[in-house]
N, C-alpha and C. Protein backbone atom coordinates (compact mmCIF):
# COMPACT_ATOMS: atom_id res chain seq x y z
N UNK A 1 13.13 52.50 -11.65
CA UNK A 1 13.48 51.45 -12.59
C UNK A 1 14.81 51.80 -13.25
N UNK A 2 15.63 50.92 -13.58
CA UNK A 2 17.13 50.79 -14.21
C UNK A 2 17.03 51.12 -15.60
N UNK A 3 17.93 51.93 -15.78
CA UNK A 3 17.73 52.05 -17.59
C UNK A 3 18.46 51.00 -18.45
N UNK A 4 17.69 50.51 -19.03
CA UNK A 4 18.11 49.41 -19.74
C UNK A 4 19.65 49.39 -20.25
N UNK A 5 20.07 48.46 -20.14
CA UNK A 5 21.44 48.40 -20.74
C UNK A 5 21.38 47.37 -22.00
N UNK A 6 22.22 48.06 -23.06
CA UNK A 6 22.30 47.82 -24.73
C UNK A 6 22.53 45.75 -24.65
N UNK A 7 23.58 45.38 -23.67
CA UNK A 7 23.91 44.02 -23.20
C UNK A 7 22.39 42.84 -23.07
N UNK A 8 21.81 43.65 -21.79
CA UNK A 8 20.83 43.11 -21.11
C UNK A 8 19.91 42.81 -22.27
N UNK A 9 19.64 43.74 -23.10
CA UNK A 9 18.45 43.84 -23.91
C UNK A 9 18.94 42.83 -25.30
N UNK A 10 20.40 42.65 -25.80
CA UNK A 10 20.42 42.04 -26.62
C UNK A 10 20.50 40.03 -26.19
N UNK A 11 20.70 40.26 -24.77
CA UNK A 11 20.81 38.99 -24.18
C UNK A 11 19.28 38.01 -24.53
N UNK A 12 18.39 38.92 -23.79
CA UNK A 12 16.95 38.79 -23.68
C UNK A 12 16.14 38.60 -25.20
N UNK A 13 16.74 39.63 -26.16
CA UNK A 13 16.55 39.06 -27.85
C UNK A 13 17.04 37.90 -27.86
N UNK A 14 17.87 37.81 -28.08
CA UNK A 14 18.46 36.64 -28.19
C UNK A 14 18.04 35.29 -27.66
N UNK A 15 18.06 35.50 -26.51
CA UNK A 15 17.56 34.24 -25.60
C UNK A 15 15.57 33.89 -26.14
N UNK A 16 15.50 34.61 -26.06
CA UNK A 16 13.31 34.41 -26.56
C UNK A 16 14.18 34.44 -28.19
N UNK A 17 14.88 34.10 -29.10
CA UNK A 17 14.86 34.11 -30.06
C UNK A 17 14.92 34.96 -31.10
N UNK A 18 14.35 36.58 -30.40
CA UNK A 18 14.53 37.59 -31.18
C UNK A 18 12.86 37.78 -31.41
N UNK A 19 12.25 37.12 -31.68
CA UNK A 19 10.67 36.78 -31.80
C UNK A 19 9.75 36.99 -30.82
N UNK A 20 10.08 37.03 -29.44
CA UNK A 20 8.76 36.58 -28.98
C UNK A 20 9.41 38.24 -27.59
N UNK A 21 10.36 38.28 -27.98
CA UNK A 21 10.46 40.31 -27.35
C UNK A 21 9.98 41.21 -27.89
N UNK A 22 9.04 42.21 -27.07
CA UNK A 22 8.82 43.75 -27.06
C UNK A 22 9.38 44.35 -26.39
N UNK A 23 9.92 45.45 -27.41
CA UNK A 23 10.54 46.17 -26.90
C UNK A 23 9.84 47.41 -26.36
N UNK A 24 10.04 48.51 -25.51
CA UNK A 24 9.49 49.43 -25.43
C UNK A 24 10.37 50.72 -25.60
N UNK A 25 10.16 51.45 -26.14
CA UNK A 25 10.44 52.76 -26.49
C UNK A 25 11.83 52.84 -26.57
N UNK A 26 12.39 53.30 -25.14
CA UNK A 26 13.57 53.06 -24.66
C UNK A 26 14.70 52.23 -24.20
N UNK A 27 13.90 50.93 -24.62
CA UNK A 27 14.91 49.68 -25.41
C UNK A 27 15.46 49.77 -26.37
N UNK A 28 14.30 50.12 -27.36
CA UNK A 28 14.68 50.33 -28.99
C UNK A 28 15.68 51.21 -29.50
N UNK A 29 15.62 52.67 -28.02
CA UNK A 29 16.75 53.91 -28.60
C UNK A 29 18.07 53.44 -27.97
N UNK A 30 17.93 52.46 -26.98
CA UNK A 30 19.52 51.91 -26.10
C UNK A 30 19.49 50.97 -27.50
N UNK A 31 18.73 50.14 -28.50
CA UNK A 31 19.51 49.15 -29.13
C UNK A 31 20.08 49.75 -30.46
N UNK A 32 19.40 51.44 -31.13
CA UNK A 32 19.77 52.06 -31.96
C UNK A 32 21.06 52.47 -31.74
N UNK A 33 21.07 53.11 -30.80
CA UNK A 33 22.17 53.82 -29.95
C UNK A 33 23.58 52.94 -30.21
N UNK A 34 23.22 51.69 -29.85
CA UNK A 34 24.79 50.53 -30.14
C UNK A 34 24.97 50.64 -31.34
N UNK A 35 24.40 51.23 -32.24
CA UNK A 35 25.50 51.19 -33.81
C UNK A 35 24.95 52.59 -34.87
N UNK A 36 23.89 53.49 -34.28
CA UNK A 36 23.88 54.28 -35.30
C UNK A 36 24.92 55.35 -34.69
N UNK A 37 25.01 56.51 -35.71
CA UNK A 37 25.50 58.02 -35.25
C UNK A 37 25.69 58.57 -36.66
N UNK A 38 26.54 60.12 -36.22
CA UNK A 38 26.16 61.17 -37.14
C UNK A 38 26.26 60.54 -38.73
N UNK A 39 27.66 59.38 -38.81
CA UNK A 39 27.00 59.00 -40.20
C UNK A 39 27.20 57.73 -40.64
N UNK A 40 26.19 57.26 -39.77
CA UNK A 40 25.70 55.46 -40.30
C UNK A 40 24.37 55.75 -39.85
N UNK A 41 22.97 55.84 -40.56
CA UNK A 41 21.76 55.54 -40.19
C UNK A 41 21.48 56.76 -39.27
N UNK A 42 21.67 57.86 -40.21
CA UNK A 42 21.71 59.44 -39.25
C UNK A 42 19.89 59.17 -38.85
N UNK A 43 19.25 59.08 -39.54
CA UNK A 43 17.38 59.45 -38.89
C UNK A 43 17.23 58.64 -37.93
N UNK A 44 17.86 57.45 -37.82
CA UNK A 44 17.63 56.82 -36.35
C UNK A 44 18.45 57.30 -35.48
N UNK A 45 19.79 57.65 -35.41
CA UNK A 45 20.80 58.61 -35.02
C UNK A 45 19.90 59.88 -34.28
N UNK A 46 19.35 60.18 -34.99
CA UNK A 46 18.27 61.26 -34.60
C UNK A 46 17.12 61.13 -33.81
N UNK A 47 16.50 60.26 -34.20
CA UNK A 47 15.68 59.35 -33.42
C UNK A 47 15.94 59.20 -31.99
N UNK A 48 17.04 58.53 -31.31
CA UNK A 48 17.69 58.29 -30.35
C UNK A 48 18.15 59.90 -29.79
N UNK A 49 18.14 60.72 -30.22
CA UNK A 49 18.86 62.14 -29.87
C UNK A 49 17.21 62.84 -29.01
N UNK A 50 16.34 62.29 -29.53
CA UNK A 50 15.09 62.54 -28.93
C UNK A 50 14.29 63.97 -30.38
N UNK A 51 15.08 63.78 -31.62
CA UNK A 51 13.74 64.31 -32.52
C UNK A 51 12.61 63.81 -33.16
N UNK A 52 11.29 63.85 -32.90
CA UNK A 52 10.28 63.72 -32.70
C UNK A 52 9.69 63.44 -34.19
N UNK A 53 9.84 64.37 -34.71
CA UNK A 53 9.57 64.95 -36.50
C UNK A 53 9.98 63.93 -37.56
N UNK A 54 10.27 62.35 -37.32
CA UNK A 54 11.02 61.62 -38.21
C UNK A 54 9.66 60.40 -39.01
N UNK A 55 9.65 60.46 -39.91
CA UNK A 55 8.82 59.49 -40.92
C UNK A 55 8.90 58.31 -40.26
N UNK A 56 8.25 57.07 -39.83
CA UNK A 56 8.05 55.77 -39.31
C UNK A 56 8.83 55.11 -40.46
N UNK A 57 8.91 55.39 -41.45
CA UNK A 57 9.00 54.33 -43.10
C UNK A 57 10.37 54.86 -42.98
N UNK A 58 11.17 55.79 -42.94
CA UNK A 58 12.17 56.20 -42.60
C UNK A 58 13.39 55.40 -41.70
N UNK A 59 12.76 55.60 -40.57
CA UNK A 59 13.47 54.99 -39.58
C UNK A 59 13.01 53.17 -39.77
N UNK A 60 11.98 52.85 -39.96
CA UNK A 60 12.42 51.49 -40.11
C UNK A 60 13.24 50.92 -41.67
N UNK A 61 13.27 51.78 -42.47
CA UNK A 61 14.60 51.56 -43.51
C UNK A 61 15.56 51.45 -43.06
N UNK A 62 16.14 52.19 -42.36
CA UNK A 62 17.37 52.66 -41.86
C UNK A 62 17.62 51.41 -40.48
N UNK A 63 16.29 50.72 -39.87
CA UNK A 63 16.50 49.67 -39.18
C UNK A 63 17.24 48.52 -39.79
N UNK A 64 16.09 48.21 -40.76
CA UNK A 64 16.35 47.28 -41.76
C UNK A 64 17.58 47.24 -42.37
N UNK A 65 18.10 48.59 -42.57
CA UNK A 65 19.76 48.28 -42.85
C UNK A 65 20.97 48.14 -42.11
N UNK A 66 20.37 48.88 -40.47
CA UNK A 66 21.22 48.16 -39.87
C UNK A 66 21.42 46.47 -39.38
N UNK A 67 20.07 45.94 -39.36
CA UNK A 67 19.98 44.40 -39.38
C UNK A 67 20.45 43.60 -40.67
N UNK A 68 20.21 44.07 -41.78
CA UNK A 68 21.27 43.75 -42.85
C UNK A 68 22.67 43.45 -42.87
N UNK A 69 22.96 44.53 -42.26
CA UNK A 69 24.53 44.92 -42.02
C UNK A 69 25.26 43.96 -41.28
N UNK A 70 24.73 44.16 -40.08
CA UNK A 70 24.90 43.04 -38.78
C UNK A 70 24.63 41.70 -39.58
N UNK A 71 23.65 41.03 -40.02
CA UNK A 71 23.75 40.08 -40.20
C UNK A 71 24.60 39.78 -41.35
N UNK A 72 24.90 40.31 -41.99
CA UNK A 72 26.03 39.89 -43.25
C UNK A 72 27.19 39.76 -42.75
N UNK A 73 27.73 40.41 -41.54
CA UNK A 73 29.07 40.23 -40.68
C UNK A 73 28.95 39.18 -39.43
N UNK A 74 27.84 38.45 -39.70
CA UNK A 74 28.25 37.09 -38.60
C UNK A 74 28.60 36.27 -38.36
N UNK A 75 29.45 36.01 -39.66
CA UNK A 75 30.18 35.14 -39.76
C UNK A 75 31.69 35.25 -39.31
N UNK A 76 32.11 36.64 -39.85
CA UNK A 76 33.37 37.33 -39.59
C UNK A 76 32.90 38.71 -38.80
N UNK A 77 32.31 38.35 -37.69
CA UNK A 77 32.13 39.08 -36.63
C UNK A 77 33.14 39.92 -36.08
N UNK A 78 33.51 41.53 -36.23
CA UNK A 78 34.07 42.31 -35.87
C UNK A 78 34.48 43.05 -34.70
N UNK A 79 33.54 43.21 -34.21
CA UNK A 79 32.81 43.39 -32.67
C UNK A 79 32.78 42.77 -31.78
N UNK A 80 33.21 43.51 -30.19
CA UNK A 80 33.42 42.60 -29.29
C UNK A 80 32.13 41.46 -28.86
N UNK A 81 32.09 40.29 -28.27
CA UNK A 81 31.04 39.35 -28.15
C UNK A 81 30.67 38.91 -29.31
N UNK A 82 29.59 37.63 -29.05
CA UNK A 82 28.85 37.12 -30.13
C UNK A 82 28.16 38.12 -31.09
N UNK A 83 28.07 37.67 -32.30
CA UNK A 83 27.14 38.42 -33.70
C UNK A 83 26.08 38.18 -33.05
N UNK A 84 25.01 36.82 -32.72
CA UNK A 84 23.61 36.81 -33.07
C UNK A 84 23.02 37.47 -31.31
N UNK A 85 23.48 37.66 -30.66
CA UNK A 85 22.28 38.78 -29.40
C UNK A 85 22.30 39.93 -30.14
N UNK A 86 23.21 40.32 -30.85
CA UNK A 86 22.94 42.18 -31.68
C UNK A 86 22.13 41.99 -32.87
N UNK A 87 22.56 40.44 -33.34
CA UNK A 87 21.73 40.70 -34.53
C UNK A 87 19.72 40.38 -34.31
N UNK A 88 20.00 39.56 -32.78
CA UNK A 88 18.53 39.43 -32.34
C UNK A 88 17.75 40.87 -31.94
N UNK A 89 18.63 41.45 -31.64
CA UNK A 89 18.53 42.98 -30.67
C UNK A 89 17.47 43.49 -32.07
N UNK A 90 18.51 43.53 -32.79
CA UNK A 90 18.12 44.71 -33.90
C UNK A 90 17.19 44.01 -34.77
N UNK A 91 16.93 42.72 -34.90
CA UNK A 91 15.38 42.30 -35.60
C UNK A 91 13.95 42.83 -34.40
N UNK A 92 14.33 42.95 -32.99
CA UNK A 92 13.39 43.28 -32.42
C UNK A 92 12.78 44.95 -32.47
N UNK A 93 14.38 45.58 -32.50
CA UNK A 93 14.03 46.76 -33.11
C UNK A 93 13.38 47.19 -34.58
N UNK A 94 13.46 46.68 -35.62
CA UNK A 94 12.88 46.28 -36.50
C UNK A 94 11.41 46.53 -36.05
N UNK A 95 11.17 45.39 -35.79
CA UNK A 95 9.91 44.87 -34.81
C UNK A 95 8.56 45.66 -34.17
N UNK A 96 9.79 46.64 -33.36
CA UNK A 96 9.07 47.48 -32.79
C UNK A 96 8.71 48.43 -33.52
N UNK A 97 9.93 49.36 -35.01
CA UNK A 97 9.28 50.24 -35.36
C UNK A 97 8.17 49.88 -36.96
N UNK A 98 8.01 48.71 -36.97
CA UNK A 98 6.92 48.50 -37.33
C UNK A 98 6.13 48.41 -37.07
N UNK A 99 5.41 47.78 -35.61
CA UNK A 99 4.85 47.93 -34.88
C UNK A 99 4.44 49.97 -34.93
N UNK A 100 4.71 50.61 -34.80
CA UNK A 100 4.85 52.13 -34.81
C UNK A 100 4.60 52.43 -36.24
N UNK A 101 4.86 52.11 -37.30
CA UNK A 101 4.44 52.17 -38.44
C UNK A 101 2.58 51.81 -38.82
N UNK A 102 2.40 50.44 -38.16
CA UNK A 102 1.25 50.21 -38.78
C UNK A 102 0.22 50.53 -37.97
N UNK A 103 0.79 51.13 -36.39
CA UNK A 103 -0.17 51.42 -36.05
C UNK A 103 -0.61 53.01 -36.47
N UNK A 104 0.24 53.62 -37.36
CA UNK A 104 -0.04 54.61 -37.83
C UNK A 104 0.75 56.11 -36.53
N UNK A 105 1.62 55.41 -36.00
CA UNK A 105 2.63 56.10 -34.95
C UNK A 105 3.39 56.93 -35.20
N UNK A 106 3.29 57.85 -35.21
CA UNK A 106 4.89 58.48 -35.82
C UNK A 106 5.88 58.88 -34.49
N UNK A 107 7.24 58.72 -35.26
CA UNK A 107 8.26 58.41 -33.83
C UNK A 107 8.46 59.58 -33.04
């Protein structure tokens, strides 16, 4: 199987609306991956690096602010391509690590 590409996956948010995608595991670290690092949203940063040891409530803060972020710049979109497939991307990521939260998951 193909490893997901950051594109493909925000296409597919986007297109189902952002709503009606699951993501799995290694969707979620290709859609972290497009905007965290060492210092924007370091625990998901980390997350994606493959450490294990990170709080669920944690990393979906740090989701939540990157979907914040993104969506406050979609109007004056910075970044190459459309604002709303990244900003669908990253409500699904959201999504998922709540999903991981309530099921009592840790990442």
């Amino acid at each position: 199987m193909a490893k997901p590409t950051y594109n493909a996956i925000a296409r597919r948010a986007y297109r189902d609306d952002g709503t009606g995608i699951v993501l799995t595991e290694d969707e979620a670290k290709v859609v972290a991956a497009g905007w965290v690092g060492q210092y924007y949203c370091l625990e998901l940063y980390r997350w994606v690096c493959g450490v294990a040891a990170i709080d669920p409530t944690t990393l979906l803060s740090e989701a939540h602010k990157l979907l914040d972020d993104l969506a406050l710049h979609r109007d004056d979109w910075p970044h190459a391509g459309a604002a709303e497939p990244s900003i669908a991307a990253a409500s699904a990521l959201v999504r998922y690590l709540e999903a991981l939260r309530d099921k009592g998951i840790g990442a």
